[in-house]
C-alpha atoms as a PDB file:
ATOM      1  CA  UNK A   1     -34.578  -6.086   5.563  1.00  0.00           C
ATOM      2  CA  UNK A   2     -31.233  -5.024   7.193  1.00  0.00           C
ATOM      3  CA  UNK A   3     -28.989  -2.486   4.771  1.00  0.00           C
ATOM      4  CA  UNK A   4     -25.634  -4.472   4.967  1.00  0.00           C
ATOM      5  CA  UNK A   5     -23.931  -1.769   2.932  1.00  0.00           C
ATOM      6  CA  UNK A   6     -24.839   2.329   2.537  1.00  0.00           C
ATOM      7  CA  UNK A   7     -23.153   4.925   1.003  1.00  0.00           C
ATOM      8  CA  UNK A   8     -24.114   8.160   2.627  1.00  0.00           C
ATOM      9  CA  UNK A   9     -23.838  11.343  -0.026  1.00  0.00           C
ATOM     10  CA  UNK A  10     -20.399   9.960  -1.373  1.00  0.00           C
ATOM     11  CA  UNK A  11     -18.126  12.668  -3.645  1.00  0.00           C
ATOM     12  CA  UNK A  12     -15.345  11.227  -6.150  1.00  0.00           C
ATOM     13  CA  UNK A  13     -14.024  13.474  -8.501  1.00  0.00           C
ATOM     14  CA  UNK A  14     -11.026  13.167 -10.607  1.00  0.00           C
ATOM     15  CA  UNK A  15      -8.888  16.112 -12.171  1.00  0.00           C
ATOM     16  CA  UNK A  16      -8.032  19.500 -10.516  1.00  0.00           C
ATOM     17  CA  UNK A  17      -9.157  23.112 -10.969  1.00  0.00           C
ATOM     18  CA  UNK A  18     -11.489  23.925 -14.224  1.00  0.00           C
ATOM     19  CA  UNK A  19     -10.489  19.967 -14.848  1.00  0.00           C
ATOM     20  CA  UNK A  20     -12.045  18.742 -12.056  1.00  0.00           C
ATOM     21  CA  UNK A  21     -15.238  16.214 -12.600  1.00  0.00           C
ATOM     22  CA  UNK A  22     -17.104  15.032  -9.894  1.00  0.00           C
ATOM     23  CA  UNK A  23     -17.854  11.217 -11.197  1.00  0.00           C
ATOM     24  CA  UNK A  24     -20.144  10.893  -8.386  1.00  0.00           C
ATOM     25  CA  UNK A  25     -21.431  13.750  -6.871  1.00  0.00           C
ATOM     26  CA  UNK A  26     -23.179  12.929  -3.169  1.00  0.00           C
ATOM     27  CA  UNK A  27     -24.331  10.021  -4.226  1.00  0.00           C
ATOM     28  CA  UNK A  28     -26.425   7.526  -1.521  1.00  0.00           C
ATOM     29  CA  UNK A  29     -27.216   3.670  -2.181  1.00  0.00           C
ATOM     30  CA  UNK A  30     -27.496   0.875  -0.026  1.00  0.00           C
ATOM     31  CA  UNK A  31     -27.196  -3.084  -0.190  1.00  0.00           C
ATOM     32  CA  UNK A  32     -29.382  -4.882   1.977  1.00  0.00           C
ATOM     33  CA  UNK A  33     -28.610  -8.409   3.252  1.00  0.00           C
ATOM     34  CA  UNK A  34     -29.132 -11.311   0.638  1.00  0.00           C
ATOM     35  CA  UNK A  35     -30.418  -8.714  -1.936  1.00  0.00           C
ATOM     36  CA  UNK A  36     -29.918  -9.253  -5.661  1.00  0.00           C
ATOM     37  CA  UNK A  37     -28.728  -5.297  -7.178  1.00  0.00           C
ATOM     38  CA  UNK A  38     -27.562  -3.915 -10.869  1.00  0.00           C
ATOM     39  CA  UNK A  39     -26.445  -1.007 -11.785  1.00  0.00           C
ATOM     40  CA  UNK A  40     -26.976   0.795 -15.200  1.00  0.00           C
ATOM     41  CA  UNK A  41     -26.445   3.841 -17.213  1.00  0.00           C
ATOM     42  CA  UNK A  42     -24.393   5.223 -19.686  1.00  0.00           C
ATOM     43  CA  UNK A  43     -20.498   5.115 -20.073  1.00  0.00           C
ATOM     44  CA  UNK A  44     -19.257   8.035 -17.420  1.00  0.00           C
ATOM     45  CA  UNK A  45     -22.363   7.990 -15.566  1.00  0.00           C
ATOM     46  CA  UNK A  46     -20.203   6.777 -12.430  1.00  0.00           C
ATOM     47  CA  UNK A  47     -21.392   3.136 -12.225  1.00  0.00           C
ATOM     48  CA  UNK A  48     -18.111   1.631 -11.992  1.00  0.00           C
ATOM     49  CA  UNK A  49     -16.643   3.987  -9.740  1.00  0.00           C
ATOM     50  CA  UNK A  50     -19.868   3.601  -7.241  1.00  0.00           C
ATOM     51  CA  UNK A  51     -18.663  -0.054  -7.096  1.00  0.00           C
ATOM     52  CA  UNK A  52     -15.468   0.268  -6.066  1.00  0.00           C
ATOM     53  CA  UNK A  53     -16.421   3.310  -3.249  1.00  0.00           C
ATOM     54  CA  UNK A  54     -18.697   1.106  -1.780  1.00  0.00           C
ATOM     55  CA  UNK A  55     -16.342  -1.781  -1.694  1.00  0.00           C
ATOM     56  CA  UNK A  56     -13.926   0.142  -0.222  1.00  0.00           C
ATOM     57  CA  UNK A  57     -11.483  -0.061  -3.280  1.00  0.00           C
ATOM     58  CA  UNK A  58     -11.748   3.315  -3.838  1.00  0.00           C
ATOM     59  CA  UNK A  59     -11.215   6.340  -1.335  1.00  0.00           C
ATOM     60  CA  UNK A  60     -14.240   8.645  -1.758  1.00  0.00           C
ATOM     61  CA  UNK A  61     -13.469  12.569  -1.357  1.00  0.00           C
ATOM     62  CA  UNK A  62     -16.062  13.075   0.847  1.00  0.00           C
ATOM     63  CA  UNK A  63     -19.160  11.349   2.349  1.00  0.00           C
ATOM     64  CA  UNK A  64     -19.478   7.773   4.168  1.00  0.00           C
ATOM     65  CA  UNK A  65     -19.412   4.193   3.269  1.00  0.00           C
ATOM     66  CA  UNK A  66     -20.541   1.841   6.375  1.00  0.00           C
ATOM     67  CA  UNK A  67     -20.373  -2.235   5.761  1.00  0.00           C
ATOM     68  CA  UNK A  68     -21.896  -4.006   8.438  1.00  0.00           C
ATOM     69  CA  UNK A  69     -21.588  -0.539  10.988  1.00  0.00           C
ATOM     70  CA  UNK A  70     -17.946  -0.644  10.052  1.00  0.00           C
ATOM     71  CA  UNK A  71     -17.247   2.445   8.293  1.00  0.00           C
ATOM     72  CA  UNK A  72     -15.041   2.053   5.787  1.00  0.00           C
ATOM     73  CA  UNK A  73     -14.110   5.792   4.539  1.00  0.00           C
ATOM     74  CA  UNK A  74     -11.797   5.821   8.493  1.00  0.00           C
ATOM     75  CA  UNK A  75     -10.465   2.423   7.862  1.00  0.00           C
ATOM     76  CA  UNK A  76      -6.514   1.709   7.520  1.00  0.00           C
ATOM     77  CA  UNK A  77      -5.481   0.146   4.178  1.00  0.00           C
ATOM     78  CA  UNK A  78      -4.682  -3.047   5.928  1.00  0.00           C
ATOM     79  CA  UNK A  79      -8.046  -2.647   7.686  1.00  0.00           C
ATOM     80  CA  UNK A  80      -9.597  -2.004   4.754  1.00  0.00           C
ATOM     81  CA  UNK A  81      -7.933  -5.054   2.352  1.00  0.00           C
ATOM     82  CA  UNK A  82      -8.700  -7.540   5.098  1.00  0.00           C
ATOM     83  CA  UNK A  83     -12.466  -6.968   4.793  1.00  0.00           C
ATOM     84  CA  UNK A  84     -12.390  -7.293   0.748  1.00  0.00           C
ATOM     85  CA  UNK A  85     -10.353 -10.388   1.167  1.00  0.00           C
ATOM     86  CA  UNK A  86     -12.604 -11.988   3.756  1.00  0.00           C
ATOM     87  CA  UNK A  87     -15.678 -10.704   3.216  1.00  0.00           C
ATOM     88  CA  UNK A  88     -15.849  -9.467  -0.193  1.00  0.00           C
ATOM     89  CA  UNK A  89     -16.086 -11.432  -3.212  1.00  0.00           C
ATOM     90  CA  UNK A  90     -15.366  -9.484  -6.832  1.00  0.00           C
ATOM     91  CA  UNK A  91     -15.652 -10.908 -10.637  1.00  0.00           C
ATOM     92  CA  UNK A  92     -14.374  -8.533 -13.525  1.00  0.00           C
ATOM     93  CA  UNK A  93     -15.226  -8.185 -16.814  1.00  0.00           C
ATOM     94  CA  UNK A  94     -11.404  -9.831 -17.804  1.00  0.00           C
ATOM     95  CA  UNK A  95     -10.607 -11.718 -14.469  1.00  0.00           C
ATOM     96  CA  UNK A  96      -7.325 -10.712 -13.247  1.00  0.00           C
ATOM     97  CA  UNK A  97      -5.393 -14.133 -13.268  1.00  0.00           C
ATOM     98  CA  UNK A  98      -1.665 -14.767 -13.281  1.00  0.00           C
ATOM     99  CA  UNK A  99       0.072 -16.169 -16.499  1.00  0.00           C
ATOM    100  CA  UNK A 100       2.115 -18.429 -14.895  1.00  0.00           C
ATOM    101  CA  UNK A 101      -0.426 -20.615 -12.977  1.00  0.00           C
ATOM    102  CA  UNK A 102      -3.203 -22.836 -13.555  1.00  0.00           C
ATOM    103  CA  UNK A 103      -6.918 -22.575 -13.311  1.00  0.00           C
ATOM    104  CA  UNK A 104      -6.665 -24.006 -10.019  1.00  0.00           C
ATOM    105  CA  UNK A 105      -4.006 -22.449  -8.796  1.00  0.00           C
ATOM    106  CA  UNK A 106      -4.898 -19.054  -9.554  1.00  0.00           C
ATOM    107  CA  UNK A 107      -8.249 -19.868  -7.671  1.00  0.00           C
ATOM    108  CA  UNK A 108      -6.738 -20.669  -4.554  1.00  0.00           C
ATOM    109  CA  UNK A 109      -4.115 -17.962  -4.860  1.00  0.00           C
ATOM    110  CA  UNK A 110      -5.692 -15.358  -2.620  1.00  0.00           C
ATOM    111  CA  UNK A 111      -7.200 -17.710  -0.045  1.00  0.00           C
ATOM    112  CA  UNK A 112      -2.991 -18.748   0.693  1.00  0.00           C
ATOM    113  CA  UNK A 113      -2.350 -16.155   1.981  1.00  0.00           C
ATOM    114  CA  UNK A 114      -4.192 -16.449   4.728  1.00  0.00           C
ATOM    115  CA  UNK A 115      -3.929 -19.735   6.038  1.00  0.00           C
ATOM    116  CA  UNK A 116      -0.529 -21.616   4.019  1.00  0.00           C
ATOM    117  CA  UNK A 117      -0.869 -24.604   6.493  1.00  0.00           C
ATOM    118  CA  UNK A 118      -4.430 -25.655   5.368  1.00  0.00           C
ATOM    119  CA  UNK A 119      -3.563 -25.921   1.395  1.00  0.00           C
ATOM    120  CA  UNK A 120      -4.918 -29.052   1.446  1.00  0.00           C
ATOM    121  CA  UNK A 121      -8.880 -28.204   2.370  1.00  0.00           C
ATOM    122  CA  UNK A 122      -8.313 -25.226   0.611  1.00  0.00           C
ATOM    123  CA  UNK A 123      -7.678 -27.005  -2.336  1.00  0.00           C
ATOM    124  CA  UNK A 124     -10.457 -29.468  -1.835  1.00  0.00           C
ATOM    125  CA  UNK A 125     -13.057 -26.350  -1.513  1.00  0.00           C
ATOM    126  CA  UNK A 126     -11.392 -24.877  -4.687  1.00  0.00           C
ATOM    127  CA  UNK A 127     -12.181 -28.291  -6.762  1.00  0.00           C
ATOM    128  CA  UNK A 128     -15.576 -28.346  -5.261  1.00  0.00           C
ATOM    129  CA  UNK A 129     -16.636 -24.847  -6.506  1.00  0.00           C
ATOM    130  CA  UNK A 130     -14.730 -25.737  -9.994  1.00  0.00           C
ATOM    131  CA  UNK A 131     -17.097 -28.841 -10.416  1.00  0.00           C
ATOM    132  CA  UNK A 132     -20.592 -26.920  -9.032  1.00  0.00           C
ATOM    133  CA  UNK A 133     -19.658 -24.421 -12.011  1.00  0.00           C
ATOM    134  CA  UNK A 134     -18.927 -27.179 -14.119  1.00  0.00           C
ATOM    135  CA  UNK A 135     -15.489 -26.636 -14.962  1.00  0.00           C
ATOM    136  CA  UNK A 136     -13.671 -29.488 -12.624  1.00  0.00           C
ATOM    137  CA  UNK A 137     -11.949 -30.894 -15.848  1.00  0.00           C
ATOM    138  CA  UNK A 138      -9.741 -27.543 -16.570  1.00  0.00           C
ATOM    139  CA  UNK A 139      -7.969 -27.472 -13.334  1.00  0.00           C
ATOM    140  CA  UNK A 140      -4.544 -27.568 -14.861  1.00  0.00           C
ATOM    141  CA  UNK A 141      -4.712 -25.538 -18.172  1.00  0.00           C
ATOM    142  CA  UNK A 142      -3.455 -22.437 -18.520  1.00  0.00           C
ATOM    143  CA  UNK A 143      -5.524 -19.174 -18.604  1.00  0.00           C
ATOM    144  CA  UNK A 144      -4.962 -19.002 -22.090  1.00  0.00           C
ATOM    145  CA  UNK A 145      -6.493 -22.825 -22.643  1.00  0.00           C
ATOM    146  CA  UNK A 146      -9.869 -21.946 -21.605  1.00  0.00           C
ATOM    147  CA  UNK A 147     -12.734 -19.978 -23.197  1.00  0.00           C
ATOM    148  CA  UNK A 148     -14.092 -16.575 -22.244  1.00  0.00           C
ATOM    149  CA  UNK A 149     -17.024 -17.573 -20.221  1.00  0.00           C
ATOM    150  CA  UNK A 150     -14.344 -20.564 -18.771  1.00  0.00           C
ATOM    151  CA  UNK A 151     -12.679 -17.900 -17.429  1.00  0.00           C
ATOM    152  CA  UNK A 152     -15.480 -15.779 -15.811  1.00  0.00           C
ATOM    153  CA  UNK A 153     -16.592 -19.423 -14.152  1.00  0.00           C
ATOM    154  CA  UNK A 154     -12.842 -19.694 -12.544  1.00  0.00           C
ATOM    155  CA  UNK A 155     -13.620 -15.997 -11.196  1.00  0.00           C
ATOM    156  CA  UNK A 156     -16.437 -16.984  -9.937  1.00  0.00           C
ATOM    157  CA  UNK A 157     -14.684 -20.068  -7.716  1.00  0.00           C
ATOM    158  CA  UNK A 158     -11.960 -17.373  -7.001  1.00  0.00           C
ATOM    159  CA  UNK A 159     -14.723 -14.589  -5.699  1.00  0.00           C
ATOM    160  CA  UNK A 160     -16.390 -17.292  -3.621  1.00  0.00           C
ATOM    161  CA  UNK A 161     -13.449 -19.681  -1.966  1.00  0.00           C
ATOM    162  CA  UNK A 162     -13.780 -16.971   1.228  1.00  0.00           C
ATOM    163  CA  UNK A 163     -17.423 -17.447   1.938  1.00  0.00           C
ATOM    164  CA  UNK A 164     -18.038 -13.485   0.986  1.00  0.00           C
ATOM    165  CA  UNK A 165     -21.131 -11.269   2.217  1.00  0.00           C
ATOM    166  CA  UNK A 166     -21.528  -9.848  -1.236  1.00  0.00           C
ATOM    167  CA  UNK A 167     -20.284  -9.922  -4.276  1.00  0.00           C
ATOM    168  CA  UNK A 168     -19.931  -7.113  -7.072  1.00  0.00           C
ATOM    169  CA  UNK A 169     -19.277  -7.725 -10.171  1.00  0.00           C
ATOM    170  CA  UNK A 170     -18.301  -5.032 -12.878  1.00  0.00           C
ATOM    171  CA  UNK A 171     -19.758  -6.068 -15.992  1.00  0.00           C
ATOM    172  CA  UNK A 172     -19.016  -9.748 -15.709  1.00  0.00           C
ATOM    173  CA  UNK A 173     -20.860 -10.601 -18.641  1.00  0.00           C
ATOM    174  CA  UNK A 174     -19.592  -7.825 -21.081  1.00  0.00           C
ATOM    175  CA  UNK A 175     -17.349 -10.097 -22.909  1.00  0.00           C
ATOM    176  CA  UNK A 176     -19.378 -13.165 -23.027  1.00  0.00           C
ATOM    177  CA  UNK A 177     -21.839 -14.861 -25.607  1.00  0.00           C
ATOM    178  CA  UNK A 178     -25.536 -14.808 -25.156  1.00  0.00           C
ATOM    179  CA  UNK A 179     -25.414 -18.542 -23.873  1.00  0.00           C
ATOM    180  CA  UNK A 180     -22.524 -17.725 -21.868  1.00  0.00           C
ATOM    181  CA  UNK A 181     -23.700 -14.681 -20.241  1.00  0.00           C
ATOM    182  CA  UNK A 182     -26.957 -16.089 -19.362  1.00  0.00           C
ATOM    183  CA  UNK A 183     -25.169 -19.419 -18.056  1.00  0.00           C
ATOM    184  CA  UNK A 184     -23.531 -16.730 -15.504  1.00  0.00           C
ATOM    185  CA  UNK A 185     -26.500 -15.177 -14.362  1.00  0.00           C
ATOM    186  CA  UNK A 186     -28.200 -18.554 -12.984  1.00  0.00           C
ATOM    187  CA  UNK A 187     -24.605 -18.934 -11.440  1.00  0.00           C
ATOM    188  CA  UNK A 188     -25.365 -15.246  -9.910  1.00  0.00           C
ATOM    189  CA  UNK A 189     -28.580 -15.901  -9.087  1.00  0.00           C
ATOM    190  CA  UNK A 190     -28.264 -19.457  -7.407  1.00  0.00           C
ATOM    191  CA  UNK A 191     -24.971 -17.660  -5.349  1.00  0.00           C
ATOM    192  CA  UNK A 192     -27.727 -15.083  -4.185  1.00  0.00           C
ATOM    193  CA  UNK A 193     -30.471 -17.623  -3.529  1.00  0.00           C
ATOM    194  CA  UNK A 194     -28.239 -18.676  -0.848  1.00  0.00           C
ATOM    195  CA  UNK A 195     -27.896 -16.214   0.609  1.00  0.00           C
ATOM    196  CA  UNK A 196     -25.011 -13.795  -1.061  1.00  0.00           C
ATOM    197  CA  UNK A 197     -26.215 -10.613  -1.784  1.00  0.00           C
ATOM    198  CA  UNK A 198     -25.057  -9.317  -5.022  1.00  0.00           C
ATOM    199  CA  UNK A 199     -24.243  -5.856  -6.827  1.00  0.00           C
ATOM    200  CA  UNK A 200     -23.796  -6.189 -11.013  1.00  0.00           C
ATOM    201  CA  UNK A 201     -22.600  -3.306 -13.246  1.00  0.00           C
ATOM    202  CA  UNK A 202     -24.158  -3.825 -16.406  1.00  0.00           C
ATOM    203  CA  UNK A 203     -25.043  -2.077 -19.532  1.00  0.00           C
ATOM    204  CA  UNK A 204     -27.311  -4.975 -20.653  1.00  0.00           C
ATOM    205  CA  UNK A 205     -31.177  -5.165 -19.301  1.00  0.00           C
ATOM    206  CA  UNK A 206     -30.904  -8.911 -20.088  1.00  0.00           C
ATOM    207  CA  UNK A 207     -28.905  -9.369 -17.259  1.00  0.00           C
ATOM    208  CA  UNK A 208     -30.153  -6.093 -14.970  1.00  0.00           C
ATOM    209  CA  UNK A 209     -33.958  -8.411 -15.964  1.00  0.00           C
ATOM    210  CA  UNK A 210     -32.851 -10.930 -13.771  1.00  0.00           C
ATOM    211  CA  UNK A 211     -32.118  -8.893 -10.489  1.00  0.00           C
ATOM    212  CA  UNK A 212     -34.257  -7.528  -7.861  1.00  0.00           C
ATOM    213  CA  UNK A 213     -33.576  -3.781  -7.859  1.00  0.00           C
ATOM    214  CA  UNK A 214     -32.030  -1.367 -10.490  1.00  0.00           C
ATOM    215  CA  UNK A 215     -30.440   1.704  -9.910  1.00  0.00           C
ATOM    216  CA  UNK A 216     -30.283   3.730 -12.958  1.00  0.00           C
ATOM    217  CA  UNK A 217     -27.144   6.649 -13.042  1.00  0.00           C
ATOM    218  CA  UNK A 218     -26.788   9.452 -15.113  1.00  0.00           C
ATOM    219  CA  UNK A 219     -23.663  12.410 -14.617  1.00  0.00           C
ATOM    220  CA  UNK A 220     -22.748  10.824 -11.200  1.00  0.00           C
ATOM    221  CA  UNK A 221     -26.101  10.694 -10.026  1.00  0.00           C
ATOM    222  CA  UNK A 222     -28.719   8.016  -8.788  1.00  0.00           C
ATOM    223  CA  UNK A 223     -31.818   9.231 -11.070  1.00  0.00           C
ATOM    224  CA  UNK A 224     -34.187   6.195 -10.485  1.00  0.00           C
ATOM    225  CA  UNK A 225     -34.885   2.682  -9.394  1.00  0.00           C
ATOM    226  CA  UNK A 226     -36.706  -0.041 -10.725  1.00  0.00           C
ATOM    227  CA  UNK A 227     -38.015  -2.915  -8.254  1.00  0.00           C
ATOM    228  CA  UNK A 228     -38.629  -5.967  -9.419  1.00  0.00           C
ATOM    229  CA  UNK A 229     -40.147  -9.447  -7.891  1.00  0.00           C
ATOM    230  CA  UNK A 230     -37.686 -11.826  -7.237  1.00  0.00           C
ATOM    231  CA  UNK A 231     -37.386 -13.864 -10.347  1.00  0.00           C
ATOM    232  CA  UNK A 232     -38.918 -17.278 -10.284  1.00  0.00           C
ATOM    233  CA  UNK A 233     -37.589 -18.467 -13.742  1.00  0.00           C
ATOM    234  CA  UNK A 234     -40.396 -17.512 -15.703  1.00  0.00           C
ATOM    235  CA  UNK A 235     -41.718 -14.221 -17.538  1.00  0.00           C
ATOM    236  CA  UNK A 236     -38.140 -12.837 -18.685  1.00  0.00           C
ATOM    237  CA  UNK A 237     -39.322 -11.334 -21.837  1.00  0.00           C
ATOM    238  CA  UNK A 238     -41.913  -9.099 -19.159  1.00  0.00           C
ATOM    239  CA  UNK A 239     -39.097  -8.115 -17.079  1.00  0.00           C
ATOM    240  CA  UNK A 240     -36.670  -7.374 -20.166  1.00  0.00           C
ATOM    241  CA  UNK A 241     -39.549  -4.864 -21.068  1.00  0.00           C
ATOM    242  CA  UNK A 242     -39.789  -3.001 -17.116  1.00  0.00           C
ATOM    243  CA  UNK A 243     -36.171  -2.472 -17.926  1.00  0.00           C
ATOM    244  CA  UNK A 244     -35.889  -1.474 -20.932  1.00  0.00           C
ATOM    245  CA  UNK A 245     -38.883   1.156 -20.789  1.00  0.00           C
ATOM    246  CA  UNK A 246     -37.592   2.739 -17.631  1.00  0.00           C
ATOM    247  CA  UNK A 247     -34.587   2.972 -19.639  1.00  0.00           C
ATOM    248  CA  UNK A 248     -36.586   5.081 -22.187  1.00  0.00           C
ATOM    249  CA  UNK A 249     -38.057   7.152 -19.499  1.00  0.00           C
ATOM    250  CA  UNK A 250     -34.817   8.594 -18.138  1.00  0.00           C
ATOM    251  CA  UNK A 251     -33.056   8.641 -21.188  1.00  0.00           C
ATOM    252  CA  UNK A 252     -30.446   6.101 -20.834  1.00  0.00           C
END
């Protein structure tokens, strides 16, 4: 399987002098093509801050990040922003959506910029996405009209309007409901199944269950992995347990 994305001994630290923290100290992960990822560990452990390294969002100190033989840690900002916007998807735990629009129009937002003569078929893809997530009828509310996991479905639309390579999400499902959360991960996993790879930041092995590969953190370090077989729909109570007693075994 091809590695689409690999971080080669990346350094981010924040502070200076005796204040100085390395929040990920040389660490190396990859992505490969298609592949279904999470990320755990503790709060600090760097998880977060791994994501946005390897998506380029965040200069490392020192190391490499390559995305598709591209490497990103000697691109341009404008280099750099063109390659999350085309080829790059990215769903937050609170999606970052303007007050002032609708549902809609905050999901075709970023996709205007690029091409403002084709709003039309960009707003036909946008209603598309809307109804495969099952939230066609919401178009014109507010983002204050619609529930939590409304609002993580209208990221979603947003994240995927560009036809990304992968998309990361930072603990999309930290502020939903049990139903809702799950209802996101077979959105995640039928986005992967064709073909997206994805990388989740999660504290929950409910949702790290349904991926293919783990990577555990602990201090700014990669301290295991977990593989898993690609999940078929059954068995989740089995994988639940893989997670959770790796969990136990490095002490996260």
């Amino acid at each position: 399987m091809k590695k689409m994305l690999i971080g080669d001994h990346i350094v981010k630290s924040f502070g200076e002098g005796d204040e100085k923290h390395h929040v990920l100290d040389g660490v190396s992960a990859y992505i490969n093509e298609g592949e279904f990822v999470a990320v755990m560990g503790p709060s600090g452990s760097g998880k977060s801050t791994l994501l946005f390294a390897l998506s380029g969002t965040d200069v490392v100190d020192d190391g490499k990040v390559v995305f598709d033989g591209r490497d990103l840690t000697t691109a341009s900002e404008n280099e750099l922003a063109d390659i999350r916007r085309t080829q790059m998807g990215f769903v937050f735990q609170q999606p970052t959506m303007l007050n002032n629009l609708n549902i809609l129009d905050n999901i075709i937002l970023p996709s205007l910029r690029d091409n403002r003569k084709n709003v039309a078929n960009i707003t036909a893809k946008a209603r598309a996405l809307m109804k495969r997530v099952g939230i066609a009828e919401l178009e014109k509310r507010d983002i204050t009209q619609v529930s939590g996991g409304q609002l993580q479905r209208a990221g979603i639309c947003r994240a995927l309007m560009n036809n990304p390579r992968i998309i990361f999400g930072d603990e999309p499902t930290g502020a939903l409901n049990s139903t809702s959360a799950q209802e996101m991960m077979d959105l995640f996993s039928e986005i992967n199944a064709e073909g997206t790879a994805v990388m989740l930041v999660t504290h929950d092995a409910n949702v790290a269950a349904r991926t293919e590969r783990i990577m555990f953190m602990r201090d700014g370090s990669i301290v295991s992995e977990l593989q898993l077989p690609k999940y078929d729909g059954t068995d989740m109570e089995g994988r639940i347990e893989h997670v959770t007693v790796k969990m136990r075994e490095i002490g996260i």
